[in-house]
C-alpha atoms as a PDB file:
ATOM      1  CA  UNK A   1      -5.435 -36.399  12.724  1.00  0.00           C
ATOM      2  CA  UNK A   2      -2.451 -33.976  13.353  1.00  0.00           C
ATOM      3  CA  UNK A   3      -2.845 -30.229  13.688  1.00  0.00           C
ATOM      4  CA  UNK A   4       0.032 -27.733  13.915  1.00  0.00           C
ATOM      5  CA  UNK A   5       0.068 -23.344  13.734  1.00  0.00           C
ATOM      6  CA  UNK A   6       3.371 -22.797  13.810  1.00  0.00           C
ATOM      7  CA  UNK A   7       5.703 -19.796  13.094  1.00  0.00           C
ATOM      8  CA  UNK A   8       8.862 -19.371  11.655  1.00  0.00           C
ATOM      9  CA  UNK A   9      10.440 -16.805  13.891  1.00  0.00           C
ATOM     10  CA  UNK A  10      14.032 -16.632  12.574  1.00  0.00           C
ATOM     11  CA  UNK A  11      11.953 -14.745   9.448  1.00  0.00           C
ATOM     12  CA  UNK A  12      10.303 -11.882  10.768  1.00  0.00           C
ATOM     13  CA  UNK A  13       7.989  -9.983   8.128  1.00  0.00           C
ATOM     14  CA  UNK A  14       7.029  -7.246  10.809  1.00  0.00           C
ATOM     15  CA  UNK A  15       6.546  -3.575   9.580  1.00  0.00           C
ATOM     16  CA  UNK A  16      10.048  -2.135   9.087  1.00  0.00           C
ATOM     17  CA  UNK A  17      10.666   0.919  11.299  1.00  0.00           C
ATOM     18  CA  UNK A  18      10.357   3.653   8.856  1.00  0.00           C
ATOM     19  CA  UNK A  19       9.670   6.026  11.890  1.00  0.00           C
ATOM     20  CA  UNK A  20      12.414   8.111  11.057  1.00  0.00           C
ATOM     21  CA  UNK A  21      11.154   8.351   7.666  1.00  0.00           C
ATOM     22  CA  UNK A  22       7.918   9.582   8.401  1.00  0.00           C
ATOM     23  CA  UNK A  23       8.673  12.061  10.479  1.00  0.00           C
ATOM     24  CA  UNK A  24      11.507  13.756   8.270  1.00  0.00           C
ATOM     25  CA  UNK A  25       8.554  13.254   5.259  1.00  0.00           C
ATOM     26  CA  UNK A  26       5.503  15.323   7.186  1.00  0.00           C
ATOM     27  CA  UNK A  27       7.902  18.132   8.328  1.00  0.00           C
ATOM     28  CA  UNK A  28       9.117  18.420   4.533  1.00  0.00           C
ATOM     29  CA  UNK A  29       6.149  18.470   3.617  1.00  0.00           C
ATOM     30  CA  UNK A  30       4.176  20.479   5.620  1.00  0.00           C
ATOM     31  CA  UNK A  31       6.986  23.230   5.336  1.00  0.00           C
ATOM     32  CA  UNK A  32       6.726  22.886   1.109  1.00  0.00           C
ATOM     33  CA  UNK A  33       2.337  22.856   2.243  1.00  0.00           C
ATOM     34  CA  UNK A  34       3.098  26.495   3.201  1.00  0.00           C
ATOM     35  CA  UNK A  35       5.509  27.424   0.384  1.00  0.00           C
ATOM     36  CA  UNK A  36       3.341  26.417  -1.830  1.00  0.00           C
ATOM     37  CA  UNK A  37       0.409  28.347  -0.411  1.00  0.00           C
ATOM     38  CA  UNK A  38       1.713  31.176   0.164  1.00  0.00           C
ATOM     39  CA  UNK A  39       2.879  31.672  -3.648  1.00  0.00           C
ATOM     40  CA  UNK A  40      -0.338  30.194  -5.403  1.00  0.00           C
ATOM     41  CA  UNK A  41      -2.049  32.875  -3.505  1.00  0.00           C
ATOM     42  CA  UNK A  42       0.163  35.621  -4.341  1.00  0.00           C
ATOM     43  CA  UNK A  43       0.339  34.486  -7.742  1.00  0.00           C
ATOM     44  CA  UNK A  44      -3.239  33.387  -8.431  1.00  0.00           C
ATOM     45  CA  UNK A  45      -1.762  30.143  -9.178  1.00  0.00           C
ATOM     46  CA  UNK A  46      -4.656  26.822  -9.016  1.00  0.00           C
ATOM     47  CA  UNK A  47      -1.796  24.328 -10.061  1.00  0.00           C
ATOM     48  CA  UNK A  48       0.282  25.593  -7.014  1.00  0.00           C
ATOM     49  CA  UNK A  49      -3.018  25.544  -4.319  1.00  0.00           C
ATOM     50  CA  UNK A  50      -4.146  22.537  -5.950  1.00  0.00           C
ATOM     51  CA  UNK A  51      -1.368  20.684  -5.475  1.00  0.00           C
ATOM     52  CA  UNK A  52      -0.533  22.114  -2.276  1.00  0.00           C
ATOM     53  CA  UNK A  53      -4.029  20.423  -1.139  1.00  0.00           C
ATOM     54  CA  UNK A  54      -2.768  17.264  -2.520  1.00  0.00           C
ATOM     55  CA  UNK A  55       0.222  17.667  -0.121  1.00  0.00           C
ATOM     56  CA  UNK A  56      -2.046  18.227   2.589  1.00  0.00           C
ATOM     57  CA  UNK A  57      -3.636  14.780   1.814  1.00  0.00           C
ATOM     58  CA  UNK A  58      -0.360  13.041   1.983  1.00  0.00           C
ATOM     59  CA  UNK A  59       0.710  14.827   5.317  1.00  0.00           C
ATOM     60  CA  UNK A  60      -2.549  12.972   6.455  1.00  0.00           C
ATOM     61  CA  UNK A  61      -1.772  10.006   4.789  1.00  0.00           C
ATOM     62  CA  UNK A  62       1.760   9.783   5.897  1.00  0.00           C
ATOM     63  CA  UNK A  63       0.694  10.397   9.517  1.00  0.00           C
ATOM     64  CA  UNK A  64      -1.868   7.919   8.821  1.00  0.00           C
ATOM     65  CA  UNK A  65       0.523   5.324   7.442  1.00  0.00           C
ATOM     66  CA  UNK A  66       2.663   5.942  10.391  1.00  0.00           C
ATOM     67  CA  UNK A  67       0.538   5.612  13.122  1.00  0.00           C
ATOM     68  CA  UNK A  68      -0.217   1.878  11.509  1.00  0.00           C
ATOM     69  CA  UNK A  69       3.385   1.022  11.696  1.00  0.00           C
ATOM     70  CA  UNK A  70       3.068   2.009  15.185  1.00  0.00           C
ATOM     71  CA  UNK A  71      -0.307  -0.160  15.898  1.00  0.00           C
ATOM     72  CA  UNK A  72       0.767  -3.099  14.061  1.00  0.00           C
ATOM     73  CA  UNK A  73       3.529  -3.670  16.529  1.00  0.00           C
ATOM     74  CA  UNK A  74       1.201  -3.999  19.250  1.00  0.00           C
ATOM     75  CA  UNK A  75       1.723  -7.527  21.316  1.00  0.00           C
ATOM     76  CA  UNK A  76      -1.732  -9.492  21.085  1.00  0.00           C
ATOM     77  CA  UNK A  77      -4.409  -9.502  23.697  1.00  0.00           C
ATOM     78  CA  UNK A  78      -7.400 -11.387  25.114  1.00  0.00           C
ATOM     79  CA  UNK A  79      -9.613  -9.741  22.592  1.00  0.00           C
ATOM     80  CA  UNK A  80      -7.533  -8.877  19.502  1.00  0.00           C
ATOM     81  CA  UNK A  81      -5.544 -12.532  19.416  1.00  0.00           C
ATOM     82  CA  UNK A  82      -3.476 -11.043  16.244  1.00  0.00           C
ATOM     83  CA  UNK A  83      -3.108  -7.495  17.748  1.00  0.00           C
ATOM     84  CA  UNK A  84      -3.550  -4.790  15.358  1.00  0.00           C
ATOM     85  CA  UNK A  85      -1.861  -5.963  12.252  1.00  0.00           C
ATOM     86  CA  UNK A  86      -4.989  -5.372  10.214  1.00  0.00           C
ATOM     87  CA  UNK A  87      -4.479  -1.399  11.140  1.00  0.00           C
ATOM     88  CA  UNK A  88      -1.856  -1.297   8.008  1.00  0.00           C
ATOM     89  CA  UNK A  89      -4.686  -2.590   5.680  1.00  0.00           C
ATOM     90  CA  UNK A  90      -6.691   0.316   6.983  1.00  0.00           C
ATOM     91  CA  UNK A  91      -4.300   3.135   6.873  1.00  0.00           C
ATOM     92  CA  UNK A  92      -3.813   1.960   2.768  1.00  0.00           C
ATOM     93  CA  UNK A  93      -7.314   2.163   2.251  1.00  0.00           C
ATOM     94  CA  UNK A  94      -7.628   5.615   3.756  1.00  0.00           C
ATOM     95  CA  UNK A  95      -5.172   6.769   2.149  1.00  0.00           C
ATOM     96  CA  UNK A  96      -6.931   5.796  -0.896  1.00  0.00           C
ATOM     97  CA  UNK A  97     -10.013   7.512  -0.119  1.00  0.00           C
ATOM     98  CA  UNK A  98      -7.859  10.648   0.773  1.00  0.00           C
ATOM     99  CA  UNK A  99      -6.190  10.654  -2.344  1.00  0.00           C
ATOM    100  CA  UNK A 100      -9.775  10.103  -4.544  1.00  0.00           C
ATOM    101  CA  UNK A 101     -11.289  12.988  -1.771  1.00  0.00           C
ATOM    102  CA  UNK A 102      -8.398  15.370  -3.570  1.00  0.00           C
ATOM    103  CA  UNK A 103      -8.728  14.245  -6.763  1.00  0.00           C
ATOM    104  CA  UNK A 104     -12.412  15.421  -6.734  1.00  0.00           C
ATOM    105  CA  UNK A 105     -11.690  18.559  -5.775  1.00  0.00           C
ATOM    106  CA  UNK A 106      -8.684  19.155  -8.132  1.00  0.00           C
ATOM    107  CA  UNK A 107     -10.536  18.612 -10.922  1.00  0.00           C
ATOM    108  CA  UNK A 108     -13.790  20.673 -10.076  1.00  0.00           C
ATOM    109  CA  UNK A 109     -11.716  23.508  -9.582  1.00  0.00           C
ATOM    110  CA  UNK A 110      -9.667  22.946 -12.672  1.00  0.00           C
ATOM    111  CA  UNK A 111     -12.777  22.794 -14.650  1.00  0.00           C
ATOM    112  CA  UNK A 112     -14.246  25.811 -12.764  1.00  0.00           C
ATOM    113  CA  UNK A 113     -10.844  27.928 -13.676  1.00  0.00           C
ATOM    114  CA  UNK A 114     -11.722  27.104 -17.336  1.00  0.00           C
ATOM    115  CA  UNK A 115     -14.623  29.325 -17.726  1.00  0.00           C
ATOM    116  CA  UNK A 116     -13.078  31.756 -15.913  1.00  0.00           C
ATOM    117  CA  UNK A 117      -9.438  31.751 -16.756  1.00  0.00           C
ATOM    118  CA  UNK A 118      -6.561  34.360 -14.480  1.00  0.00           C
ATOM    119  CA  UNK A 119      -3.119  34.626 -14.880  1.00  0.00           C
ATOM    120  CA  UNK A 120      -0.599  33.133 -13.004  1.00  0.00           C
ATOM    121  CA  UNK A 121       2.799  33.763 -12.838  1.00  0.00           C
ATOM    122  CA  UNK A 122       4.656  30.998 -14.049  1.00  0.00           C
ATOM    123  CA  UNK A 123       8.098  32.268 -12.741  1.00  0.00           C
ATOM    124  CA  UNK A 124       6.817  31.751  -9.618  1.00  0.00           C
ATOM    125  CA  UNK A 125       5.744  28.164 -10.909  1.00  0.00           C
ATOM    126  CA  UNK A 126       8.447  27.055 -11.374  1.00  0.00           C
ATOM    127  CA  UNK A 127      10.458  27.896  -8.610  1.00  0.00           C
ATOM    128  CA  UNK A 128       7.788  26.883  -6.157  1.00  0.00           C
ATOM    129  CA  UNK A 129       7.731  23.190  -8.119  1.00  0.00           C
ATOM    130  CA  UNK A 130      11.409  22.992  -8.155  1.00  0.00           C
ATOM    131  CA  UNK A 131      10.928  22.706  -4.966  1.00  0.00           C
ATOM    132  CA  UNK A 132       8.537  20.267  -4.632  1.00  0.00           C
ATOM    133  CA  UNK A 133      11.052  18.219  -7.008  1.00  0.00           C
ATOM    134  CA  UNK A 134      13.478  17.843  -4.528  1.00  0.00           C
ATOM    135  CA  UNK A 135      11.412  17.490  -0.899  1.00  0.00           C
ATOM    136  CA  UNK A 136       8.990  15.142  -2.685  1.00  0.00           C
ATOM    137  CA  UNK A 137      11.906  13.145  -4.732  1.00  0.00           C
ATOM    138  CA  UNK A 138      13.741  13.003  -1.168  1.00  0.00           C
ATOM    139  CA  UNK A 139      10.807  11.426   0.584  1.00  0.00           C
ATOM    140  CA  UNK A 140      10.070   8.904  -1.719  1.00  0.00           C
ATOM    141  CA  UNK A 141      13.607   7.673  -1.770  1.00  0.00           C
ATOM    142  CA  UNK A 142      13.654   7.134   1.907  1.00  0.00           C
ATOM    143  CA  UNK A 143      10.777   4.618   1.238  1.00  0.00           C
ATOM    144  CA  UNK A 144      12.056   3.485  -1.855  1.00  0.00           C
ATOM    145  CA  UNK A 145      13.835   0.071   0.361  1.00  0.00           C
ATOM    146  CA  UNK A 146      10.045  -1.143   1.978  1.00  0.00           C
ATOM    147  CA  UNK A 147       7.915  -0.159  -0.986  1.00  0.00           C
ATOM    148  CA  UNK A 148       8.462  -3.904  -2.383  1.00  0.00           C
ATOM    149  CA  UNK A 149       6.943  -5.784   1.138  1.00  0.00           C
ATOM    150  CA  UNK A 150       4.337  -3.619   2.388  1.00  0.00           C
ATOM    151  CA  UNK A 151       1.343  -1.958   1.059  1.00  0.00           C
ATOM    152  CA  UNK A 152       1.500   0.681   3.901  1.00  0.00           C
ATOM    153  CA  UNK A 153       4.903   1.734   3.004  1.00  0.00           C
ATOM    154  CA  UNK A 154       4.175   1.514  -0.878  1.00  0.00           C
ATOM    155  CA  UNK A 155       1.217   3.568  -0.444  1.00  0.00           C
ATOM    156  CA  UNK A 156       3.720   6.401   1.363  1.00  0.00           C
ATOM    157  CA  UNK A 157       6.187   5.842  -1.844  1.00  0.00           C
ATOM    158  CA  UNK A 158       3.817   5.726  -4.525  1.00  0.00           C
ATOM    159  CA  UNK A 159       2.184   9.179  -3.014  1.00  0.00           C
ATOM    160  CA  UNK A 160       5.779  10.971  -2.699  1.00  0.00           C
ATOM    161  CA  UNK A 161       7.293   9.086  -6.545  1.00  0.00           C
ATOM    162  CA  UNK A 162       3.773  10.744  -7.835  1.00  0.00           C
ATOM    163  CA  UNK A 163       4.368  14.102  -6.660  1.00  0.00           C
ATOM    164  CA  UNK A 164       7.811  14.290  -7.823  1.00  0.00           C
ATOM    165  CA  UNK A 165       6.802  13.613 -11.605  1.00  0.00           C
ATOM    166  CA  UNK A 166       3.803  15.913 -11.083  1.00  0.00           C
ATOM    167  CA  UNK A 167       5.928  18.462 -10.025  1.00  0.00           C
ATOM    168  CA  UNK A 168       8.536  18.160 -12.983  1.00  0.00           C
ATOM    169  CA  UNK A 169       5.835  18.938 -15.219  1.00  0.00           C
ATOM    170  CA  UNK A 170       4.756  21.428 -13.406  1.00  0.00           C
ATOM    171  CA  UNK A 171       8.291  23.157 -14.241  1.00  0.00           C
ATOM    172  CA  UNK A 172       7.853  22.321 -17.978  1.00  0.00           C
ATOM    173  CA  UNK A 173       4.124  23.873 -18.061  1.00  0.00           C
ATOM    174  CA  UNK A 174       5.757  27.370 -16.254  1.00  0.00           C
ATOM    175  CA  UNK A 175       8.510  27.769 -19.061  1.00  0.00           C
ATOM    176  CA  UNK A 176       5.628  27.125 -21.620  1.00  0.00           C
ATOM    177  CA  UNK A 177       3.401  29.791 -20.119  1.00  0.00           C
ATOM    178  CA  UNK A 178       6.220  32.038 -19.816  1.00  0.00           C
ATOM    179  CA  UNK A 179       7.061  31.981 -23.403  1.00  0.00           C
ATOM    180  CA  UNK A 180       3.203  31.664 -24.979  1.00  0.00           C
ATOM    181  CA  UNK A 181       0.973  33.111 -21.894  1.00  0.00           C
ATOM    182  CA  UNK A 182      -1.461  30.842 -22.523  1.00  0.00           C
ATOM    183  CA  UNK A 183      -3.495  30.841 -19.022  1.00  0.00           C
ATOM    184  CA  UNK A 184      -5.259  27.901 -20.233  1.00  0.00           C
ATOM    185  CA  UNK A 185      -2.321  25.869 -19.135  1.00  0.00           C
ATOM    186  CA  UNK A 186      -2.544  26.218 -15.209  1.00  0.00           C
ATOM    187  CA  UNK A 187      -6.162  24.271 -15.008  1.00  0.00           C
ATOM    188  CA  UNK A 188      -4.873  21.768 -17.823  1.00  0.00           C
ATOM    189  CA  UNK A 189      -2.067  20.977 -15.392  1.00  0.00           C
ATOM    190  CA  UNK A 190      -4.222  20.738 -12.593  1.00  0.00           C
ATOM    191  CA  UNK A 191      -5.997  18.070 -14.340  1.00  0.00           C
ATOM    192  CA  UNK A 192      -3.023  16.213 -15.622  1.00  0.00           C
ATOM    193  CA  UNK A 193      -2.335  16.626 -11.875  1.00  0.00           C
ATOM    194  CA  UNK A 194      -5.470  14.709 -11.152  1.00  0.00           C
ATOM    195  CA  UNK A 195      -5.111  12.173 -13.500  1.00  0.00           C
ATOM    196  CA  UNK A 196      -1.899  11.013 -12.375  1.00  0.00           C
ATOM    197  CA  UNK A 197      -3.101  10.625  -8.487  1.00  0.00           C
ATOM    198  CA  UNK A 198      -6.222   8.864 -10.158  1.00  0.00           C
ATOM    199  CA  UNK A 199      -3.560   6.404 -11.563  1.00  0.00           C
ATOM    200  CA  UNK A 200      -0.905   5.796  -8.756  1.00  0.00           C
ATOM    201  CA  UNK A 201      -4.255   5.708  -6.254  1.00  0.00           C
ATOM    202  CA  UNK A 202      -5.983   2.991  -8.138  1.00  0.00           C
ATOM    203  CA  UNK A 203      -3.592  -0.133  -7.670  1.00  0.00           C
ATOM    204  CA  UNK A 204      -3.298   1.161  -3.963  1.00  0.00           C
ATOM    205  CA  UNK A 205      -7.494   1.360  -3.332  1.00  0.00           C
ATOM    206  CA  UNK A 206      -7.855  -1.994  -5.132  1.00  0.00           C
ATOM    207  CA  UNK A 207      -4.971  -4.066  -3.119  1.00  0.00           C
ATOM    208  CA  UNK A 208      -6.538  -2.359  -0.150  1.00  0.00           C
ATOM    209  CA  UNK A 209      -9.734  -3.239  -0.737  1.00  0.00           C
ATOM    210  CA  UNK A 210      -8.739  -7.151  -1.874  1.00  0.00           C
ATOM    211  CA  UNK A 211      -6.664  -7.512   1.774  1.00  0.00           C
ATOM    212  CA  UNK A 212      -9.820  -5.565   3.861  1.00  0.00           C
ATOM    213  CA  UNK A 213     -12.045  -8.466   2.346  1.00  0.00           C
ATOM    214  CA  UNK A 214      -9.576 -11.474   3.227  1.00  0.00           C
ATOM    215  CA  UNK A 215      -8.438 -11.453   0.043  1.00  0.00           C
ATOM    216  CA  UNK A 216      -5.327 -13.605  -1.305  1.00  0.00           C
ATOM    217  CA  UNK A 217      -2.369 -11.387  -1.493  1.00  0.00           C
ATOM    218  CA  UNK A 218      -0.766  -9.958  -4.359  1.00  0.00           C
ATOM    219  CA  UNK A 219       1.948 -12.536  -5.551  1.00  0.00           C
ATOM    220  CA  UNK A 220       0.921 -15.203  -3.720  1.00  0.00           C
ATOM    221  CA  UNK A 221      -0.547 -18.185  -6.164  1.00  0.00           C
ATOM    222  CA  UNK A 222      -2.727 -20.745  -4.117  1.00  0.00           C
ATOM    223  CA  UNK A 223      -2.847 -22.728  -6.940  1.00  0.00           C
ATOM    224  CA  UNK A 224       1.299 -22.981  -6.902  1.00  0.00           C
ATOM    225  CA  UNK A 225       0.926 -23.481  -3.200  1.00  0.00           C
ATOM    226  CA  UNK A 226      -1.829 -26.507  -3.742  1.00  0.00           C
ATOM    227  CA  UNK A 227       0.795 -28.400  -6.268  1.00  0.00           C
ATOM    228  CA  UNK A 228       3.637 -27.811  -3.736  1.00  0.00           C
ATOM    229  CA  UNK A 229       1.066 -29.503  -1.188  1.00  0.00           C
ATOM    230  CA  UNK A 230      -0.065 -32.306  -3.218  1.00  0.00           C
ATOM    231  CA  UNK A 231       4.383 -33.213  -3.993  1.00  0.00           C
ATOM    232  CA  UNK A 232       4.771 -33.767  -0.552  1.00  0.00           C
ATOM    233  CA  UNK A 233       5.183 -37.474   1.230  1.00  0.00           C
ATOM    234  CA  UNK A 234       2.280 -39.668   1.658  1.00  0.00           C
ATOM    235  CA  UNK A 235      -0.308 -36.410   0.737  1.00  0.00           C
ATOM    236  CA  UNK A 236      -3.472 -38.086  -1.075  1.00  0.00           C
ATOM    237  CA  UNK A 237      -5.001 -35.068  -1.005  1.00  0.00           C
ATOM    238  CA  UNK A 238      -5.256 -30.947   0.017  1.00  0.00           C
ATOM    239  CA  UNK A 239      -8.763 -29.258   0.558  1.00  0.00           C
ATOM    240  CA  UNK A 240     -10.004 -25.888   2.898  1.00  0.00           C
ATOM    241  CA  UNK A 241      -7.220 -23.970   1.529  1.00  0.00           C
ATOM    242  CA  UNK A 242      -7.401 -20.360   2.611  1.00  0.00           C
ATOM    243  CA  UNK A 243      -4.700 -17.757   2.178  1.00  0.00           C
ATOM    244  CA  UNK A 244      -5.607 -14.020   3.376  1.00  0.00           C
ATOM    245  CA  UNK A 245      -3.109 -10.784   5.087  1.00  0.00           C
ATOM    246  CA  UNK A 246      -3.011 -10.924   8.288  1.00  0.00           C
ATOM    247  CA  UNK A 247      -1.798  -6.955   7.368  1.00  0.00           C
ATOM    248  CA  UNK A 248       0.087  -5.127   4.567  1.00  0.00           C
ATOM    249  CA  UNK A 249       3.346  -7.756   5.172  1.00  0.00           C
ATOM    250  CA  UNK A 250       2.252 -11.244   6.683  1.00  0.00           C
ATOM    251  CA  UNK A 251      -0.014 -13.880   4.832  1.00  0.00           C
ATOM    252  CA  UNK A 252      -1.813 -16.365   7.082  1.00  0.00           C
ATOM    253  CA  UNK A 253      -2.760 -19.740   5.320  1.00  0.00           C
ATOM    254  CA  UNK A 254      -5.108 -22.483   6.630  1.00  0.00           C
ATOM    255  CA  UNK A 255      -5.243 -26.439   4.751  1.00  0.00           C
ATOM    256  CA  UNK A 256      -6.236 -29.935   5.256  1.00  0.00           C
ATOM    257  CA  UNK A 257      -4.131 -32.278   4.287  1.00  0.00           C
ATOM    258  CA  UNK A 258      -5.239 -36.503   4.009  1.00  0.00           C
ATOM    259  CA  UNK A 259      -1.904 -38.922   3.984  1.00  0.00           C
ATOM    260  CA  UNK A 260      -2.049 -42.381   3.869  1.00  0.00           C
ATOM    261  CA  UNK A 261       0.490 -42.791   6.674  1.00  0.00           C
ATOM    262  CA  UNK A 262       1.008 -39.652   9.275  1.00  0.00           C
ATOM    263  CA  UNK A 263       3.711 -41.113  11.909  1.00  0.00           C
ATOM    264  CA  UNK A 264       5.978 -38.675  10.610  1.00  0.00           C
ATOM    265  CA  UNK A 265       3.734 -35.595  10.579  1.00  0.00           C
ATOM    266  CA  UNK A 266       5.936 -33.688  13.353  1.00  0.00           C
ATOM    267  CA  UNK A 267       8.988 -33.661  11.253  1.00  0.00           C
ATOM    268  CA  UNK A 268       6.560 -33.035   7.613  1.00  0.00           C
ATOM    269  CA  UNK A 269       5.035 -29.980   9.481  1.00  0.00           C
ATOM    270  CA  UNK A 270       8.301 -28.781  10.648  1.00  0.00           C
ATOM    271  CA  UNK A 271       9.325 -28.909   6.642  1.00  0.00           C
ATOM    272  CA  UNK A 272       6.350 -27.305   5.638  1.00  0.00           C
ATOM    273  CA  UNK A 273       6.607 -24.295   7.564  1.00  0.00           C
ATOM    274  CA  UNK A 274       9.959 -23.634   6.658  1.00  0.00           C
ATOM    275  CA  UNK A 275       9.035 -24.324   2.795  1.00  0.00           C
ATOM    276  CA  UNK A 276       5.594 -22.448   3.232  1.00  0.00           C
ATOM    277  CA  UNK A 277       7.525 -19.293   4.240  1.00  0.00           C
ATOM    278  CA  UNK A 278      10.708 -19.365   1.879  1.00  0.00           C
ATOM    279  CA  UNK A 279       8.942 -20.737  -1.251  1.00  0.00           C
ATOM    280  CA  UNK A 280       5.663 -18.531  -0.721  1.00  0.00           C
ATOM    281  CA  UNK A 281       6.200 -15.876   2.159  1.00  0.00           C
ATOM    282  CA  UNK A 282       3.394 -17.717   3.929  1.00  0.00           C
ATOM    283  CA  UNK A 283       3.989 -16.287   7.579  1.00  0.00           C
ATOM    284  CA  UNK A 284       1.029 -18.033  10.002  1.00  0.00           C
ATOM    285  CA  UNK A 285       0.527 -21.170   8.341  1.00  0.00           C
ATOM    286  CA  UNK A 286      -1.907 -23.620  10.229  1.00  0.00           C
ATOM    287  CA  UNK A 287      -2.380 -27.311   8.757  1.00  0.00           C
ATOM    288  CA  UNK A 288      -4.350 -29.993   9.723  1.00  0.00           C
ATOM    289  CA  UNK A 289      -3.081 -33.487   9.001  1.00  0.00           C
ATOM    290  CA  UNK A 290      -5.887 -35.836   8.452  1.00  0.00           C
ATOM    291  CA  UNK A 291      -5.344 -39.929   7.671  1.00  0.00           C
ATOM    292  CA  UNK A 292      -6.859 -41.279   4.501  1.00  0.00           C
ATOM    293  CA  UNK A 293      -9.368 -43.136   6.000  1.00  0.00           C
ATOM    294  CA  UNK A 294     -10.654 -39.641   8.103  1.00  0.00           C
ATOM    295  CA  UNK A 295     -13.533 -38.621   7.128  1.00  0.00           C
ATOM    296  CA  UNK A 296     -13.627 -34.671   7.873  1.00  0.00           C
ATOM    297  CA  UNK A 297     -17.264 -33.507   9.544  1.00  0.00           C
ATOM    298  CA  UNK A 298     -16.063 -29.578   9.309  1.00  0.00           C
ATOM    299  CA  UNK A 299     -15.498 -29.786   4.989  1.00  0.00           C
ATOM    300  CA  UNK A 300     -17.132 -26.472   3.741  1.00  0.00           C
ATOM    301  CA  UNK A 301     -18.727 -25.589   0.711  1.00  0.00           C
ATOM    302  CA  UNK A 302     -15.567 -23.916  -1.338  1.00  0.00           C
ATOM    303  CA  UNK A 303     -13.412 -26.552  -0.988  1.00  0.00           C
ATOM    304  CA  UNK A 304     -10.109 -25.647  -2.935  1.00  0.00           C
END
């Protein structure tokens, strides 16, 4: 019986260092926070304080996001053998339950303004979402390169991509209301508004949820990985296959494997951590080599 946990250092799937990027984000945003509050006030505009909330929620959630980055970087210890990795798998999901928090209140509001409709000024409107256009369009592009690799990041991305469209219709409601006056339109934005956080939000909370609970992660196929198993030299047979995220960019995998001859396991499990991470971005992979006559004592229940 061979065992090996092995790591392929030469391909790193740490957190990127998006610090830079988080910082330039909150200040943008917090600055466009107070824009935008200043003129929904002034203007009696909900869509404007609505969304300006919203922004609010993703100053928290980029701080939050951030501050994972930072934790997941942590070196290992006595009592947290993996470090903090697992803190990006948090931040995601908070920023989920952020995002749901303002959705919630968008839409009571919205529905509230309904029975009581004021104008707003949609000069102002527009201006104010112009705005928000650029500062919102800006920070999503400077996550745009690790939205692909890591929830954390994506979540960041998907928050600031969201805004931007919200706020380009935003600008196309305001030229409607200034040509029909139909005050009706601010709280129908502000639930178009919801809606479209509801949307972005929902991959994000369910990913989340799937890595918080050990989960296989997204794109990774065991059953792909089992078949690549089974091709290899002398392997009879693969069982107590587990995949889970370690955090928001590294998948650990566990496996059994039973060969019929095993003198050349050292050089097999030097293969197959190579092949595990290139083929299936498998980043802790620890295998246990057992001969076919081995009878394994630890074989659980939900054998794959």
């Amino acid at each position: 019986m061979g065992h090996s946990h092995s790591h392929d250092h030469s391909h790193s799937h740490q957190p990127a260092n998006f610090g830079r990027a988080f910082a330039v984000g909150i200040i943008l945003n917090v600055i466009f926070i107070a824009i935008e509050t200043v003129y929904g006030i002034t203007s009696n505009s909900l869509a404007l304080l609505a969304d300006a909330g919203h922004n609010l929620s993703d100053v928290f959630g980029l701080a939050i996001a951030w501050i994972a980055v930072w934790l997941g970087k942590k070196a290992p210890s006595k009592t947290r053998t993996y470090g903090l990795k697992r803190s990006s798998i948090l931040a995601a999901m908070l920023n989920a339950v952020f995002l749901l928090i303002a959705i919630g209140g968008i839409a009571w509001e919205a529905v509230q303004r309904f029975s009581a409709p004021a104008p707003a000024a949609g000069a102002t409107v527009i201006i104010v979402a112009v705005i928000g256009i650029v500062i919102n369009g800006f920070t999503a592009f400077l996550f745009m390169s690790g939205r692909k690799k890591d929830l954390n990041i994506r979540g960041a991305y998907m928050h600031m991509a969201a805004d931007t469209l919200v706020s380009l219709g935003v600008v196309i409601a305001g030229f409607v209301m200034i040509y029909t006056g139909w005050e009706w339109l601010d709280p129908t934005v502000s639930l178009i508004i919801a809606a479209v956080i509801f949307i972005g939000t929902w991959s994000l909370l369910k990913e989340s949820v799937n890595l918080s609970l050990d989960a296989v992660p997204s794109g990774i196929e065991t059953e792909e990985i089992k078949n690549y198993l089974m091709n290899l030299p002398d392997v009879i047979d693969v069982h107590d296959l587990h995949v889970w995220g370690m955090s928001t960019t590294e998948a650990a995998m566990t496996v059994h494997l039973v060969r019929s001859k095993i003198e050349d396991n050292d050089e097999l499990i030097l293969r197959m951590n190579k092949e595990l991470h290139d083929k299936f971005e498998i980043e802790h992979p620890t295998i246990q080599i057992e001969k076919g006559t081995f009878a394994c004592s630890f074989a659980p229940h939900d054998v794959i």
